[in-house]
C-alpha atoms as a PDB file:
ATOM      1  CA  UNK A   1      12.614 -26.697  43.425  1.00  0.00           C
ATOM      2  CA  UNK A   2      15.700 -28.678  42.820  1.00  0.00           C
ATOM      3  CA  UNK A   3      18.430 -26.645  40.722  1.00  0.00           C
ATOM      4  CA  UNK A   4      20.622 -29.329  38.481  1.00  0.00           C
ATOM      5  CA  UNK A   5      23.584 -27.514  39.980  1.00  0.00           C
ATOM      6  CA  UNK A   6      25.851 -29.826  37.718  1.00  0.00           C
ATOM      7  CA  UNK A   7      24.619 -28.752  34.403  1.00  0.00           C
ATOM      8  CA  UNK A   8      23.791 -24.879  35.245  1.00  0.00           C
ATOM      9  CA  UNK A   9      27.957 -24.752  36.460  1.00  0.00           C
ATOM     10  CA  UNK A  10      29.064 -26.622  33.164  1.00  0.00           C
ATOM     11  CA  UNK A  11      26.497 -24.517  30.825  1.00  0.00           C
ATOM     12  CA  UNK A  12      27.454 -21.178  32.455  1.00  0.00           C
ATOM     13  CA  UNK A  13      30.789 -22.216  31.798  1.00  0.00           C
ATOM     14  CA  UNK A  14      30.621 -22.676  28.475  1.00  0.00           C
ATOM     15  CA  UNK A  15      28.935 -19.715  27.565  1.00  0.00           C
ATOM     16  CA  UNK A  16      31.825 -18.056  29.458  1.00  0.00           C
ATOM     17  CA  UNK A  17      34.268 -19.984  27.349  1.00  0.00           C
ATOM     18  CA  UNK A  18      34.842 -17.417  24.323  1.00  0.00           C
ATOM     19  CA  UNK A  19      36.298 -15.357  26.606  1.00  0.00           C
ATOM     20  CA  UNK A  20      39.382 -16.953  26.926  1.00  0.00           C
ATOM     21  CA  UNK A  21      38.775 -17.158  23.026  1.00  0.00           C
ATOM     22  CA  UNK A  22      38.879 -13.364  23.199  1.00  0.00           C
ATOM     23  CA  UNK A  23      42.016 -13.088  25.249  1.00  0.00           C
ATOM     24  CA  UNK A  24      43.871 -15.399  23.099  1.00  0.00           C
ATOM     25  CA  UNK A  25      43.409 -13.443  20.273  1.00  0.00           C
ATOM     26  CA  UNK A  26      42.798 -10.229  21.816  1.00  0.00           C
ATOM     27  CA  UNK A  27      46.587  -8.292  20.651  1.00  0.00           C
ATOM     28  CA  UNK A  28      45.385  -9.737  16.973  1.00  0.00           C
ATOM     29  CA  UNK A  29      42.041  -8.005  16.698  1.00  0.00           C
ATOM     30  CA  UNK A  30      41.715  -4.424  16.177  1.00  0.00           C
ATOM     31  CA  UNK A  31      40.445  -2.298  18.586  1.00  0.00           C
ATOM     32  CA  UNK A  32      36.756  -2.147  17.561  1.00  0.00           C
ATOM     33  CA  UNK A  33      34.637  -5.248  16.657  1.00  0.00           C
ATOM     34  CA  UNK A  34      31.672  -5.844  14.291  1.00  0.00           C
ATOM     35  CA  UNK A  35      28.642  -6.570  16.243  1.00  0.00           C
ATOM     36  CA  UNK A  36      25.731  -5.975  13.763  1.00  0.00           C
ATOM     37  CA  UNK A  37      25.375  -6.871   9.832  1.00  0.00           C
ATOM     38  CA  UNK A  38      23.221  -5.865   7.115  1.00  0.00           C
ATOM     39  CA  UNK A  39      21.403  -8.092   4.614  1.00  0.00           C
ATOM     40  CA  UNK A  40      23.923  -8.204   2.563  1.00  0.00           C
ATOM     41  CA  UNK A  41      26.301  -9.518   5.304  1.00  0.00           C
ATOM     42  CA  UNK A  42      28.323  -6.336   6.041  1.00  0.00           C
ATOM     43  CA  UNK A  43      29.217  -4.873   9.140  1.00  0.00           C
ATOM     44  CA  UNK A  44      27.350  -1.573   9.991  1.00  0.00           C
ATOM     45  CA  UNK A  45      28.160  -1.330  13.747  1.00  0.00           C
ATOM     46  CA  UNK A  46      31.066  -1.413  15.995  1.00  0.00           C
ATOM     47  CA  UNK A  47      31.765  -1.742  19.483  1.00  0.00           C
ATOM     48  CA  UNK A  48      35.368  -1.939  21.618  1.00  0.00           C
ATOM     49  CA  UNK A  49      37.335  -5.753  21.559  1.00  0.00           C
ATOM     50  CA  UNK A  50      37.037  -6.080  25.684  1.00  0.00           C
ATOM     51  CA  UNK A  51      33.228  -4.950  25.324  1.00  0.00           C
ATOM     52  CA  UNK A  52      32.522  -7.675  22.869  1.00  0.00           C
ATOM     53  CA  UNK A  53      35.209 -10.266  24.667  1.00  0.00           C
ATOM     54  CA  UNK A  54      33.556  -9.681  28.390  1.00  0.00           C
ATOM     55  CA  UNK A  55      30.180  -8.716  28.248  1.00  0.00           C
ATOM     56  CA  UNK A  56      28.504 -10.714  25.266  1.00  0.00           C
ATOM     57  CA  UNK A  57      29.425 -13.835  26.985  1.00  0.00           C
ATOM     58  CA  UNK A  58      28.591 -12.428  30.621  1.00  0.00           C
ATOM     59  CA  UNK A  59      24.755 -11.707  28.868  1.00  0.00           C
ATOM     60  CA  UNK A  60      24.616 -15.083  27.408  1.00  0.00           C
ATOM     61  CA  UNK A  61      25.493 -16.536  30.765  1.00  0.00           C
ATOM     62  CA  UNK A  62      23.059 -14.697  32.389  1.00  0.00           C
ATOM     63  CA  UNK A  63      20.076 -15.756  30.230  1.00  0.00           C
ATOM     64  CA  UNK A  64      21.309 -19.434  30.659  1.00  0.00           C
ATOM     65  CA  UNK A  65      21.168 -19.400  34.869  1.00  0.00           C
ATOM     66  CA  UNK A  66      17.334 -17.846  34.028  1.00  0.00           C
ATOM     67  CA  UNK A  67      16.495 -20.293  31.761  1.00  0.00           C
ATOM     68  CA  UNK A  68      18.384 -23.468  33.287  1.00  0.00           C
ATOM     69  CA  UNK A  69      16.418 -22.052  36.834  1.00  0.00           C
ATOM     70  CA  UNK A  70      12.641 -21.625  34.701  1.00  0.00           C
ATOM     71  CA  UNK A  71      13.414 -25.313  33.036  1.00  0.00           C
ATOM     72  CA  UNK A  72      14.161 -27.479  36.791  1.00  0.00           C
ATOM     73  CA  UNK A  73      11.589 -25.216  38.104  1.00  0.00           C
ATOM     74  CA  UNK A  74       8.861 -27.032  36.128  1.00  0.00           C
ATOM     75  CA  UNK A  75      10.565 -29.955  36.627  1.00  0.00           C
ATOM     76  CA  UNK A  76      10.792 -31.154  32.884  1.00  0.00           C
ATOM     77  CA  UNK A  77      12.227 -34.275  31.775  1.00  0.00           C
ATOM     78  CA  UNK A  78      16.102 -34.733  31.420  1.00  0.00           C
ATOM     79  CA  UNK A  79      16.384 -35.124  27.951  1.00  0.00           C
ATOM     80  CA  UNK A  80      13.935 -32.033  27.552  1.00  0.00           C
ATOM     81  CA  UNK A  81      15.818 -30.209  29.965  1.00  0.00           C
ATOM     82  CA  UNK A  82      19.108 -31.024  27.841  1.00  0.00           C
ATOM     83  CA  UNK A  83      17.966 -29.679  24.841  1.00  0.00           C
ATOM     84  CA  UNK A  84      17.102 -26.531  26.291  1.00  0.00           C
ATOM     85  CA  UNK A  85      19.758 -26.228  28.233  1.00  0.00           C
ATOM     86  CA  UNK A  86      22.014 -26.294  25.770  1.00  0.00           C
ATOM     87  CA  UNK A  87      20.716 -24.186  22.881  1.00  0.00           C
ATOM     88  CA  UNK A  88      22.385 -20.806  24.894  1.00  0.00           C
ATOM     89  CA  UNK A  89      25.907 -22.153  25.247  1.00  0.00           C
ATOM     90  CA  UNK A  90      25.807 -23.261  21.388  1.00  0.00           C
ATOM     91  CA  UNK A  91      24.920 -19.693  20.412  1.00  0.00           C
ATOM     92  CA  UNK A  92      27.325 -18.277  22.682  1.00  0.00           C
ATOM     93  CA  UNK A  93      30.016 -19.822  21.858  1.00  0.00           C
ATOM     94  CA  UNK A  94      29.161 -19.796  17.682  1.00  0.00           C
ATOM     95  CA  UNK A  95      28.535 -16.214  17.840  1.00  0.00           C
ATOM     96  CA  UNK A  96      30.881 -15.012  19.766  1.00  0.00           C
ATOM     97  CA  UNK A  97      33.627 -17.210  17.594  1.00  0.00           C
ATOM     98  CA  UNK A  98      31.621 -15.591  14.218  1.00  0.00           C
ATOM     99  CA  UNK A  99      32.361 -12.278  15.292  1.00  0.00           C
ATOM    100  CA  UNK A 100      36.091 -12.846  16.197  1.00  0.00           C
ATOM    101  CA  UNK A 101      36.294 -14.458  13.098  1.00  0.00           C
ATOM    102  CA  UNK A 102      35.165 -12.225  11.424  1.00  0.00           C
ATOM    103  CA  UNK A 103      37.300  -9.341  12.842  1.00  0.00           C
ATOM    104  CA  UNK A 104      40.020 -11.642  11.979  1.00  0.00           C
ATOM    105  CA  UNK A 105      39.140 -12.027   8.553  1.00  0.00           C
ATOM    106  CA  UNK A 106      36.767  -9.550   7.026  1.00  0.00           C
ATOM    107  CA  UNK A 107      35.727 -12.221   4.429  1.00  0.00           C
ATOM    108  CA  UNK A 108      34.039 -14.488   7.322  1.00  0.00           C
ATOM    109  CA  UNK A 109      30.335 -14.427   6.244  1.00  0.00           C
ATOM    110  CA  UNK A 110      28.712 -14.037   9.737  1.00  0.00           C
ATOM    111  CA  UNK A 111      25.069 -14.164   7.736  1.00  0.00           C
ATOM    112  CA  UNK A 112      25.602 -17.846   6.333  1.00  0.00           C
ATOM    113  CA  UNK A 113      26.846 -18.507   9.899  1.00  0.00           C
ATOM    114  CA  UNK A 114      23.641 -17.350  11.473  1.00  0.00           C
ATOM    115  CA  UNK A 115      21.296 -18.929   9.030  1.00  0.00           C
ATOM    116  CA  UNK A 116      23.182 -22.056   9.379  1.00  0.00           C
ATOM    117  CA  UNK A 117      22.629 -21.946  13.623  1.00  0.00           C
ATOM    118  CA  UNK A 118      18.818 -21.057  13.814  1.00  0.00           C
ATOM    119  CA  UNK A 119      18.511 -23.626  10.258  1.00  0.00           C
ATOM    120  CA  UNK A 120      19.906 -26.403  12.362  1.00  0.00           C
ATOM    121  CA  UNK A 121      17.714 -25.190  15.619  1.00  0.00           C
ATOM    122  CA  UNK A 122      14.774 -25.335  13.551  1.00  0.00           C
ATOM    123  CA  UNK A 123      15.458 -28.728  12.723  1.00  0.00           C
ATOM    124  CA  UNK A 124      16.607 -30.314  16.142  1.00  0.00           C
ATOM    125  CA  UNK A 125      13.206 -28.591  18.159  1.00  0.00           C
ATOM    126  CA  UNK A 126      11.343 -29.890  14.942  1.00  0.00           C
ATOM    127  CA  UNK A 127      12.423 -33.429  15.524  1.00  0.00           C
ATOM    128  CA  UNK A 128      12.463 -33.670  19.287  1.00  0.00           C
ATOM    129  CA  UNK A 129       9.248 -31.572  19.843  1.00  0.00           C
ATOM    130  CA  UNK A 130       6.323 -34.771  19.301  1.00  0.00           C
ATOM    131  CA  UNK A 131       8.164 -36.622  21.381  1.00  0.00           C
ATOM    132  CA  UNK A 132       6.107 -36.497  24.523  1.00  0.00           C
ATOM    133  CA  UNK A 133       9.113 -38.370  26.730  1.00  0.00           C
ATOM    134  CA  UNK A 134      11.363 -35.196  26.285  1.00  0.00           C
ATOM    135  CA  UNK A 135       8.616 -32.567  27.765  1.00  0.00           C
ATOM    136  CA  UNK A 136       6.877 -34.766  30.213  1.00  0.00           C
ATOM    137  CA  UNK A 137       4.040 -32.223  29.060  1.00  0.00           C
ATOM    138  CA  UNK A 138       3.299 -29.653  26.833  1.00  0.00           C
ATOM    139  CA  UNK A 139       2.926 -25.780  28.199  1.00  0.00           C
ATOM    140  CA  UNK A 140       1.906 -23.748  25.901  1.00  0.00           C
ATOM    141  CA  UNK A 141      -0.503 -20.730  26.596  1.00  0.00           C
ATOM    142  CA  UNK A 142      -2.457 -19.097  23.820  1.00  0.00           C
ATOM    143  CA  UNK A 143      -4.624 -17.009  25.886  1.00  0.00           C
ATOM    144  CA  UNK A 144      -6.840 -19.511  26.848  1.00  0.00           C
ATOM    145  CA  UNK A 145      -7.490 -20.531  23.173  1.00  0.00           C
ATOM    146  CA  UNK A 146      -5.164 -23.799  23.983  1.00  0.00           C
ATOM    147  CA  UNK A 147      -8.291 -25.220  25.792  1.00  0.00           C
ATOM    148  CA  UNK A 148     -10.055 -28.185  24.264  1.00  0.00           C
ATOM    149  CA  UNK A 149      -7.457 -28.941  21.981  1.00  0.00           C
ATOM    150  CA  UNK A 150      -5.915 -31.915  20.486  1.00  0.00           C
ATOM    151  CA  UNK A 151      -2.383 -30.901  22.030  1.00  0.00           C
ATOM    152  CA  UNK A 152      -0.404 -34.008  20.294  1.00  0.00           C
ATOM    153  CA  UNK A 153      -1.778 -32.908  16.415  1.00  0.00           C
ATOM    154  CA  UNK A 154      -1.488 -29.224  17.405  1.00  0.00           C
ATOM    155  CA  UNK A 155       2.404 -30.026  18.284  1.00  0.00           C
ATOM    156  CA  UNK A 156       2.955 -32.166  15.107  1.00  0.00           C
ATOM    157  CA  UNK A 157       2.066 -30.137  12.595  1.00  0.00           C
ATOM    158  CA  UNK A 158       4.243 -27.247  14.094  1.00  0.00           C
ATOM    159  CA  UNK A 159       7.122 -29.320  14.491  1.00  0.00           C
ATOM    160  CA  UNK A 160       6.888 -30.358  10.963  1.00  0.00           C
ATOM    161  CA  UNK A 161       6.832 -26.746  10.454  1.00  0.00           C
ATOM    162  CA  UNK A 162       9.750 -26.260  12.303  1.00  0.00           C
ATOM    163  CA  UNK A 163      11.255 -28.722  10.515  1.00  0.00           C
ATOM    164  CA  UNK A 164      10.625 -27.785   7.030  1.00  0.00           C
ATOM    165  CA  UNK A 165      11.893 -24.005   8.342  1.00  0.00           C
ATOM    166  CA  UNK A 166      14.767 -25.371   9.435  1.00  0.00           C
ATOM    167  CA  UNK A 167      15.557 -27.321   6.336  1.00  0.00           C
ATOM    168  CA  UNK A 168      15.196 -24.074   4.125  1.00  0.00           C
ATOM    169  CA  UNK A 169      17.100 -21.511   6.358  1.00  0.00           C
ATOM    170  CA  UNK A 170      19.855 -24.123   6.775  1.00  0.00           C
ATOM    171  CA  UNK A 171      19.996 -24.412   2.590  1.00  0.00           C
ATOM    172  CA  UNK A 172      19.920 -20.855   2.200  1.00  0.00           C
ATOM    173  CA  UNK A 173      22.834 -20.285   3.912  1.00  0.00           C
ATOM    174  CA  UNK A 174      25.036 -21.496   1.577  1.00  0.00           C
ATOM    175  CA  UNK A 175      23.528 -19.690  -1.716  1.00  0.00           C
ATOM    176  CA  UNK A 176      22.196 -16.189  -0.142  1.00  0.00           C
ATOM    177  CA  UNK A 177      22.591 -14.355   3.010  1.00  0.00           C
ATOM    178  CA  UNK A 178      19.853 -12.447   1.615  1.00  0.00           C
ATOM    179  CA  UNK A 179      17.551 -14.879   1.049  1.00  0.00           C
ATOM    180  CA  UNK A 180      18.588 -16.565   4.299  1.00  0.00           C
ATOM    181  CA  UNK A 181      17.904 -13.511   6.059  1.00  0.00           C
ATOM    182  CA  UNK A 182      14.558 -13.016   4.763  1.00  0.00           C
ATOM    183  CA  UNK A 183      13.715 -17.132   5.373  1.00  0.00           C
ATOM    184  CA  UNK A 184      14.613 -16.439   8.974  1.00  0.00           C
ATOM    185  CA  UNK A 185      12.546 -13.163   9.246  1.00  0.00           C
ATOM    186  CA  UNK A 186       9.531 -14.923   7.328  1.00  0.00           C
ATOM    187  CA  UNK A 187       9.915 -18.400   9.932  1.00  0.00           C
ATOM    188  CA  UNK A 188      10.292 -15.783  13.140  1.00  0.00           C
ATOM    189  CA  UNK A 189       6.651 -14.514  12.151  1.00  0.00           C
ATOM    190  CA  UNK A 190       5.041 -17.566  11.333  1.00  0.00           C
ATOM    191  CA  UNK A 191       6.739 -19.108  14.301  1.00  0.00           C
ATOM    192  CA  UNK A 192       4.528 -16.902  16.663  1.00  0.00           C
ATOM    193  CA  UNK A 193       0.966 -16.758  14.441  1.00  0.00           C
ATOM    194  CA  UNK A 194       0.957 -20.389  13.412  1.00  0.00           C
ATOM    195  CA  UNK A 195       0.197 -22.005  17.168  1.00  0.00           C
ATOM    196  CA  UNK A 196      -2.899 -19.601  16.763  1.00  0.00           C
ATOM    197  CA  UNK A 197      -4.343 -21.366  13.704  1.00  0.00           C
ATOM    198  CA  UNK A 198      -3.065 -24.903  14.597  1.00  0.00           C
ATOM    199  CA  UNK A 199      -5.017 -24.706  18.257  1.00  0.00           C
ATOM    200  CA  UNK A 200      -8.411 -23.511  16.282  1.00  0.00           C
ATOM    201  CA  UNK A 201      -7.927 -25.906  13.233  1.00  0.00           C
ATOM    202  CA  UNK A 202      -7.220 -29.312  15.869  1.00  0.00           C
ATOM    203  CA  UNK A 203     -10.438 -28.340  17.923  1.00  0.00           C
ATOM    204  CA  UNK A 204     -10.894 -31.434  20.180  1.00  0.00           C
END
């Protein structure tokens, strides 16, 4: 296995950058930090500034060396490999900034935020999913119900989804955290049963 060195230094770095976003800020914001918000976009859980300033971006940069290790393990394509490699350091460093923002200035909506993130994730792996150049191939096991498909139709149709999801989360966002909330729950859920009814429907 060949590790990418250059891009698992540069994406752990990012994902380390809000730290010094943290410490520039840090004799602004008060002493304890939203870190969780209801459905109507209010905080309902707190943790210390250095707690959310350290170790949220320390987590995140963990979960990028596994993934950035998993993704040259199987050796996929570059621009694959890009794409995936760089959907942790985005959330990192949008999260991380949401919350400081938001300790900054209570009326920071951290919901619209969110929906607007996993809206425009939706819609990036929804484009760049069919195309087979990015992947090299396509992995996906569905306890051995994969087998005998038509992979290509199987992958369309849920990027489309994808798509689509994308496309209403990322609206929602700016009308109703809400509804965007919901949309998001709804997509996570249909995310994980649809390859099951895609795989039996595209029988080869």
């Amino acid at each position: 296995m060949k590790v990418d060195k250059k891009s698992l230094f540069l994406s752990v770095g990012i994902c380390l950058l809000p730290i010094l976003i943290g410490v520039y800020y840090y004799d602004v914001l008060p002493e304890q930090i939203a870190v969780h918000f209801n459905a109507k976009g209010e905080s309902d859980n707190f943790v210390s500034k250095t707690r959310v300033i350290v170790e949220l971006p320390i987590f995140f940069a963990i979960v990028q060396v596994i993934i950035s290790l998993v993704v040259d393990f199987d050796k996929t394509p570059k621009k694959g490999a890009l794409i995936i490699k760089g959907i942790v350091p985005l959330i990192s460093v949008l999260v991380q900034g949401g919350l400081i923002a938001y300790a900054l200035d209570n009326n920071f909506n951290v919901t619209k935020l969110t929906a607007l993130v996993i809206g425009i994730l939706f819609i990036v792996l929804g484009n760049y999913l069919p195309k087979k150049e990015f992947w090299g191939k396509y992995n996906f096991n569905l306890f051995g119900l994969e087998k005998g498909v038509n992979e290509q139709k199987v992958v369309r149709a849920y990027a489309l989804y994808m798509t689509f999801s994308g496309v209403a989360i990322f609206i929602s966002g700016f009308f109703s955290s809400t509804v965007a909330l919901v949309l998001i729950v709804i997509s996570a859920i249909f995310s994980t049963v649809l390859p099951f009814y895609l795989v039996k429907k595209y029988k080869a």
